[in-house]
C-alpha atoms as a PDB file:
ATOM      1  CA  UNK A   1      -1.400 -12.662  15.335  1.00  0.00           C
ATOM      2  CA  UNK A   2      -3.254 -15.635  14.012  1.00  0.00           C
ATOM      3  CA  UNK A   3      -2.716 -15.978  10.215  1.00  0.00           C
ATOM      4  CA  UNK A   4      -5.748 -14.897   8.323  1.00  0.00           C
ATOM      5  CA  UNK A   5      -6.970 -15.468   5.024  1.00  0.00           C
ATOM      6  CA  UNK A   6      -7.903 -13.591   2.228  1.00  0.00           C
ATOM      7  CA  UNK A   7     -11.748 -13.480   2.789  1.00  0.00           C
ATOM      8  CA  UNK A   8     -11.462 -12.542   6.637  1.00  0.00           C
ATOM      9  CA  UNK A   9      -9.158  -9.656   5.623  1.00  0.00           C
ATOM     10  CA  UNK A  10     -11.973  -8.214   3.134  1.00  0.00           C
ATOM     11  CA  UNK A  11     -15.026  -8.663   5.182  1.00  0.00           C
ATOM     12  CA  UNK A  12     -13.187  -6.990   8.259  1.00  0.00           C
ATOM     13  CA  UNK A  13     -13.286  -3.542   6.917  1.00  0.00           C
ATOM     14  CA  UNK A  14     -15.366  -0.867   8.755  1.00  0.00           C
ATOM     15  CA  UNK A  15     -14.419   1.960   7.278  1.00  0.00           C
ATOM     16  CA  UNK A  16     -14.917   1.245   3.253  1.00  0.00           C
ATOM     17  CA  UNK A  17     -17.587  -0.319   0.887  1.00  0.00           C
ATOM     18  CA  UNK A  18     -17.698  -4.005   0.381  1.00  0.00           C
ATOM     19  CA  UNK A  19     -16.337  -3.176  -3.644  1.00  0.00           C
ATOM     20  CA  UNK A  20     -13.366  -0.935  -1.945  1.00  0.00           C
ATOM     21  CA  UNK A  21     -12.718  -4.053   0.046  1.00  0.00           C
ATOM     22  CA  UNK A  22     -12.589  -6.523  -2.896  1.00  0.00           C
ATOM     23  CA  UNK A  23     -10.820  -4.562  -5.078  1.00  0.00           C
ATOM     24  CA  UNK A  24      -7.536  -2.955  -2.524  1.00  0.00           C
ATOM     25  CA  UNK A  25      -4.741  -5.257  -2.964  1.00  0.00           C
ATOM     26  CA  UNK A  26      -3.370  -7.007  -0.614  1.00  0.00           C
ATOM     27  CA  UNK A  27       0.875  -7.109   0.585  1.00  0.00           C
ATOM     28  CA  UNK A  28       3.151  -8.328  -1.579  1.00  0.00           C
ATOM     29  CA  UNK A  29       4.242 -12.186  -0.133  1.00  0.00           C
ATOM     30  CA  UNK A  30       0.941 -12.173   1.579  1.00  0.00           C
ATOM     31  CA  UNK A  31       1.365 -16.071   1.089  1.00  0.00           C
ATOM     32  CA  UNK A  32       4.853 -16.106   3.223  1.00  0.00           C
ATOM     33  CA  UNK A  33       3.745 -13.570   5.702  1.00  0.00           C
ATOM     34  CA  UNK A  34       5.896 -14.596   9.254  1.00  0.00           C
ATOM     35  CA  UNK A  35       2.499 -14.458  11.300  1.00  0.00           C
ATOM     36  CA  UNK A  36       3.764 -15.045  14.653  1.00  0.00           C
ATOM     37  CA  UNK A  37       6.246 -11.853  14.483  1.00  0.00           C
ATOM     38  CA  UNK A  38       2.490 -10.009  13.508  1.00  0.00           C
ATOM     39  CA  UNK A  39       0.641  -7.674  16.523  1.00  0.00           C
ATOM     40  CA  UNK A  40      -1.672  -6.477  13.489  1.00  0.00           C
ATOM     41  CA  UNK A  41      -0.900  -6.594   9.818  1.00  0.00           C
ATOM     42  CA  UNK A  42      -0.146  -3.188   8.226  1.00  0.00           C
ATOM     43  CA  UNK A  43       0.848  -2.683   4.683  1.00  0.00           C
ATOM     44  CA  UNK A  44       0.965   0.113   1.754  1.00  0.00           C
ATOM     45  CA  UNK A  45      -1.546  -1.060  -1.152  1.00  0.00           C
ATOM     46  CA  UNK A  46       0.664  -2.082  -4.214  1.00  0.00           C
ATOM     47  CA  UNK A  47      -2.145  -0.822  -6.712  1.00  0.00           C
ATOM     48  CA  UNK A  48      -2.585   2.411  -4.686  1.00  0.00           C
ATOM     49  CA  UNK A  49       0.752   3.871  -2.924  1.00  0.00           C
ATOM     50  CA  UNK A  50      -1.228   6.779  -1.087  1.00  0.00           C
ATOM     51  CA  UNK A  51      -3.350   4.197   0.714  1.00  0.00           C
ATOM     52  CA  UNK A  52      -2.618   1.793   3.083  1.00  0.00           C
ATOM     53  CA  UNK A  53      -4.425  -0.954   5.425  1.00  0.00           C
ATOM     54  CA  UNK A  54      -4.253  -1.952   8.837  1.00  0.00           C
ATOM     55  CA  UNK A  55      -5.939  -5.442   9.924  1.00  0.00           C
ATOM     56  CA  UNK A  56      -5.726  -6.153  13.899  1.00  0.00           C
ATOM     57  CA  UNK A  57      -7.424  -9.023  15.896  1.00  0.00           C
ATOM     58  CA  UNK A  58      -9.782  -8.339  17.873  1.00  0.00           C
ATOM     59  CA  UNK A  59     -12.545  -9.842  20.076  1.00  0.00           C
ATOM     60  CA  UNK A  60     -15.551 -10.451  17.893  1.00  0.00           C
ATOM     61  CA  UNK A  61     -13.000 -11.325  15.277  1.00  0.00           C
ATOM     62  CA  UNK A  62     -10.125  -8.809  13.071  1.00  0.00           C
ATOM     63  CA  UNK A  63     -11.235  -5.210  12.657  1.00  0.00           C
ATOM     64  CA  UNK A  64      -9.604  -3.516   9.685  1.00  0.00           C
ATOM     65  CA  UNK A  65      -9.184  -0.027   8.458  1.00  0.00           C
ATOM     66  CA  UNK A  66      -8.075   1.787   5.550  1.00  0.00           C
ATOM     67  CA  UNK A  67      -6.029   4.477   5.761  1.00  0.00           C
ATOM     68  CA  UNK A  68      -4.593   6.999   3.037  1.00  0.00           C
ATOM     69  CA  UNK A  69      -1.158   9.115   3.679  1.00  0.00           C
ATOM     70  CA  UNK A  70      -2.251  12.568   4.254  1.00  0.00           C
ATOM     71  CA  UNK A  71      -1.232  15.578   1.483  1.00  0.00           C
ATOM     72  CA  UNK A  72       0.365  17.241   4.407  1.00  0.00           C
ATOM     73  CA  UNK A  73       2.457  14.441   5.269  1.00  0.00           C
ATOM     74  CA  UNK A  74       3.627  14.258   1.224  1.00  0.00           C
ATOM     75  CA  UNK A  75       4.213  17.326   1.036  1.00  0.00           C
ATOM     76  CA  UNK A  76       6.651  17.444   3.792  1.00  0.00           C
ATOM     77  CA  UNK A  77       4.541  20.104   6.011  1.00  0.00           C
ATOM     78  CA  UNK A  78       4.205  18.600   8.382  1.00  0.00           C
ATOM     79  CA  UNK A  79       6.117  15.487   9.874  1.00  0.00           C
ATOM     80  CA  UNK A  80       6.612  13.718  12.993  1.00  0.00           C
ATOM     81  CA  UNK A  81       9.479  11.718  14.661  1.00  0.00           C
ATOM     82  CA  UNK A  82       7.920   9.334  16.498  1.00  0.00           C
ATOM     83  CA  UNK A  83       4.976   6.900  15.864  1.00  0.00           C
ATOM     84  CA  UNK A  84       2.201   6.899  18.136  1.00  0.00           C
ATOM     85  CA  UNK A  85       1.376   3.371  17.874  1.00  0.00           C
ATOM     86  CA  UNK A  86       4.805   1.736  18.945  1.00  0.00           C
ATOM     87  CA  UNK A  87       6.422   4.691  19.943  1.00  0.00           C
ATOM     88  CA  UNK A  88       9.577   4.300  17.560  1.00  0.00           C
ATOM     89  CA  UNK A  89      11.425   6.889  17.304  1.00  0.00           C
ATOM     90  CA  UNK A  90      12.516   7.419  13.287  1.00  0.00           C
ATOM     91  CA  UNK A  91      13.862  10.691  11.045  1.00  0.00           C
ATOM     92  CA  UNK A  92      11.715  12.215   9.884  1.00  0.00           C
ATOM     93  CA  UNK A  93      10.735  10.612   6.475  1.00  0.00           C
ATOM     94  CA  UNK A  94       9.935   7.225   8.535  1.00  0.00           C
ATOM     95  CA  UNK A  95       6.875   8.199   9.800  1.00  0.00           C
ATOM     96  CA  UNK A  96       3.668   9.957   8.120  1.00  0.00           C
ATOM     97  CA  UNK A  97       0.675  11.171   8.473  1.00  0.00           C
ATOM     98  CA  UNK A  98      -2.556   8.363   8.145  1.00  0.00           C
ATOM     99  CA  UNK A  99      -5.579   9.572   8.087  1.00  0.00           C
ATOM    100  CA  UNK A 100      -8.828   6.771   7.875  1.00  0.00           C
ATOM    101  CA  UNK A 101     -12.055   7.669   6.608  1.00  0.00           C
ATOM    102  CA  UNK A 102     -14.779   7.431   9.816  1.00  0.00           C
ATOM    103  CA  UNK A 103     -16.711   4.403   9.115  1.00  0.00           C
ATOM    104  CA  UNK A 104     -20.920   4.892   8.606  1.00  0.00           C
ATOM    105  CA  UNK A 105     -22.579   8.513   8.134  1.00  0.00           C
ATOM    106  CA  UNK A 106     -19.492  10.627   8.917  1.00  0.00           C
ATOM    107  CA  UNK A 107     -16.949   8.836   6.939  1.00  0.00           C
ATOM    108  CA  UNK A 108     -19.742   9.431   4.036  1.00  0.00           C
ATOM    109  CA  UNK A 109     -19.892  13.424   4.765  1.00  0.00           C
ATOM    110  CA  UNK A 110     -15.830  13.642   4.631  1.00  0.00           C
ATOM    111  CA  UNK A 111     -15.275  13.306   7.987  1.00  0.00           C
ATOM    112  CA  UNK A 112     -11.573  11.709   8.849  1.00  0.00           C
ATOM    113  CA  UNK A 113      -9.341  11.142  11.385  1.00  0.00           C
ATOM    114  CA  UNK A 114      -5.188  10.985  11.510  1.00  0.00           C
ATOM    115  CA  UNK A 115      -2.447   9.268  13.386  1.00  0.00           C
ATOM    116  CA  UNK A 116       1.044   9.505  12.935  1.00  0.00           C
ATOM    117  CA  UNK A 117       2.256   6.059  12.238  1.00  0.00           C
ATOM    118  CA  UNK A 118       5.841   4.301  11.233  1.00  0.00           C
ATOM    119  CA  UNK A 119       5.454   4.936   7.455  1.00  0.00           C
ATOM    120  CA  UNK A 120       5.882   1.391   6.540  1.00  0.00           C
ATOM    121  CA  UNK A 121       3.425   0.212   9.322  1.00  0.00           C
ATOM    122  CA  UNK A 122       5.836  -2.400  10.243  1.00  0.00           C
ATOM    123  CA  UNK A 123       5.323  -1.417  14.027  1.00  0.00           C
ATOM    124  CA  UNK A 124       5.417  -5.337  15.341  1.00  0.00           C
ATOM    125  CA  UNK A 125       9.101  -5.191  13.548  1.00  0.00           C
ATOM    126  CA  UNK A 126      10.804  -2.442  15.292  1.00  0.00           C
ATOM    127  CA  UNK A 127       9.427  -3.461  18.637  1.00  0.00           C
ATOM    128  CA  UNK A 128      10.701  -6.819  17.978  1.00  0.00           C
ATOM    129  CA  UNK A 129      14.133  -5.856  16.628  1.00  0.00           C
ATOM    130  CA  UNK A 130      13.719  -7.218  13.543  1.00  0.00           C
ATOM    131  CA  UNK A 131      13.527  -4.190  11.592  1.00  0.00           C
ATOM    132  CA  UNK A 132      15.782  -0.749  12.686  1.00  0.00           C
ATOM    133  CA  UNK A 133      14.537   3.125  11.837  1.00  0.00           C
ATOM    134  CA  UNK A 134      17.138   4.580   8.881  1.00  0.00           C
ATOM    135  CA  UNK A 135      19.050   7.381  10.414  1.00  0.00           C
ATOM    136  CA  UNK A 136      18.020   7.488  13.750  1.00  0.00           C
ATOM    137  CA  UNK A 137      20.035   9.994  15.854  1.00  0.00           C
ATOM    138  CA  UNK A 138      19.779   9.183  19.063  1.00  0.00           C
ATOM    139  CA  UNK A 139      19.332   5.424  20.968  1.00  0.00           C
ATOM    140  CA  UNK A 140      17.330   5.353  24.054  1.00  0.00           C
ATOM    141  CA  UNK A 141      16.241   2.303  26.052  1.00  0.00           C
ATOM    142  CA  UNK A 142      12.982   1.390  27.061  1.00  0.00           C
ATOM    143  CA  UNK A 143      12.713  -0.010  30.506  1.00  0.00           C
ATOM    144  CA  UNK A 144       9.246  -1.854  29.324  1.00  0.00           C
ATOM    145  CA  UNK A 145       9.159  -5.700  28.553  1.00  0.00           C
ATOM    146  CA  UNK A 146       8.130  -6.601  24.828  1.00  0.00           C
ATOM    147  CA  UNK A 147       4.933  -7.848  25.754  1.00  0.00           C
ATOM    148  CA  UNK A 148       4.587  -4.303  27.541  1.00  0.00           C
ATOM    149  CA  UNK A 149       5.746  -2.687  24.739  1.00  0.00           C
ATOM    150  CA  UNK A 150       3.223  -4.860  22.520  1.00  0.00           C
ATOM    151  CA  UNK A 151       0.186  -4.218  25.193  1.00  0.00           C
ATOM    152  CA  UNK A 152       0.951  -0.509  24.754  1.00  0.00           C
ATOM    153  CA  UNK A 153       0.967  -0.387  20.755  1.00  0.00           C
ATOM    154  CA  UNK A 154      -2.235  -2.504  20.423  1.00  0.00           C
ATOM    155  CA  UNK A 155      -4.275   0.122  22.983  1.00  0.00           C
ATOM    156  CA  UNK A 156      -2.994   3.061  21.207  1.00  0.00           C
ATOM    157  CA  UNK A 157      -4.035   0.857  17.866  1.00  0.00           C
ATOM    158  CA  UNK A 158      -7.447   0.262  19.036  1.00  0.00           C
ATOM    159  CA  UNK A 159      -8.590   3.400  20.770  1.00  0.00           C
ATOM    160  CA  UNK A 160      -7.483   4.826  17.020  1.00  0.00           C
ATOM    161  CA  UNK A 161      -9.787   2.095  15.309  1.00  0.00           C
ATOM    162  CA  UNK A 162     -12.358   2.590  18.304  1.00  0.00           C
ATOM    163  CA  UNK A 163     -12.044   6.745  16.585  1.00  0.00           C
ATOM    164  CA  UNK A 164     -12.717   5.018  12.777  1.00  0.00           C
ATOM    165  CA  UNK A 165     -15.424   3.201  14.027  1.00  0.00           C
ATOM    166  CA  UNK A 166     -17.174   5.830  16.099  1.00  0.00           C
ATOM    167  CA  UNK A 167     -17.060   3.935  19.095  1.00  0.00           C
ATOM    168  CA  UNK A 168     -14.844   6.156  20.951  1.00  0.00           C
END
């Protein structure tokens, strides 16, 4: 991912106001961020811990969405093993719940949509290597190449912003 800067981050947002934008925090170290190691830049808001943002490149420019961790997911309901984004398998504390406000009218009324995502949304970590899942049971091997791996995250990322945005 291209390094982006503060500005582009906040004007990306298609699911929030303009003052939502300007006032959600941005990562911790966003000045050191390793860029190149980045499919889409994911992070839990420092100000807010129940919300979190997701900024992904795209081709009229990044597309960003904010996302809050769902009650069910906090609660320990309901819980997944497996992100659907990079497909990283984790216990089950390492991946929640995300649900994102649908941007225009909808999002407005209520209306939301949820994923279950690595809970750290450090997705372009694990696939990489750089990062492992705590107490992961079982190892399994993917016969797909990174950049397969990577191609396969960022579809299931955008048809889920496509969802936000009411495009799909």
């Amino acid at each position: 991912m291209d390094p982006l800067s503060e500005k582009v981050i906040r004007n990306s947002f298609v699911n929030c106001t303009k003052g939502e934008a300007s006032r959600l925090r941005l990562p911790l170290g966003f000045g050191e961020l390793t860029w190149e190691d980045l499919d889409f830049l994911g992070w839990v808001d420092p100000g807010a811990l129940l919300r979190s943002h997701i900024v992904m490149p795209g081709h009229g420019g990044p597309r960003a969405i904010t996302l809050r961790v769902s009650s069910a997911a906090r609660k320990g309901v309901m819980k997944s093993s497996m992100c659907q984004i990079c497909l990283t398998p984790h216990s089950s504390s390492g991946v929640n719940l995300f649900v994102a406000p649908l941007a225009g009218p909808s999002g407005r009324q209520g209306n939301t949509v949820g994923i279950y995502m690595c809970a750290d949304l450090a997705c372009s970590l694990y696939m990489r290597g750089k990062r492992q899942p705590k107490l992961r049971f079982s190892q399994y091997e993917e016969s797909l190449t990174l950049d397969e791996r990577i191609a396969r995250a960022m579809d299931n990322l955008n048809k889920f912003a496509d969802k936000v945005a009411g495009i799909a």
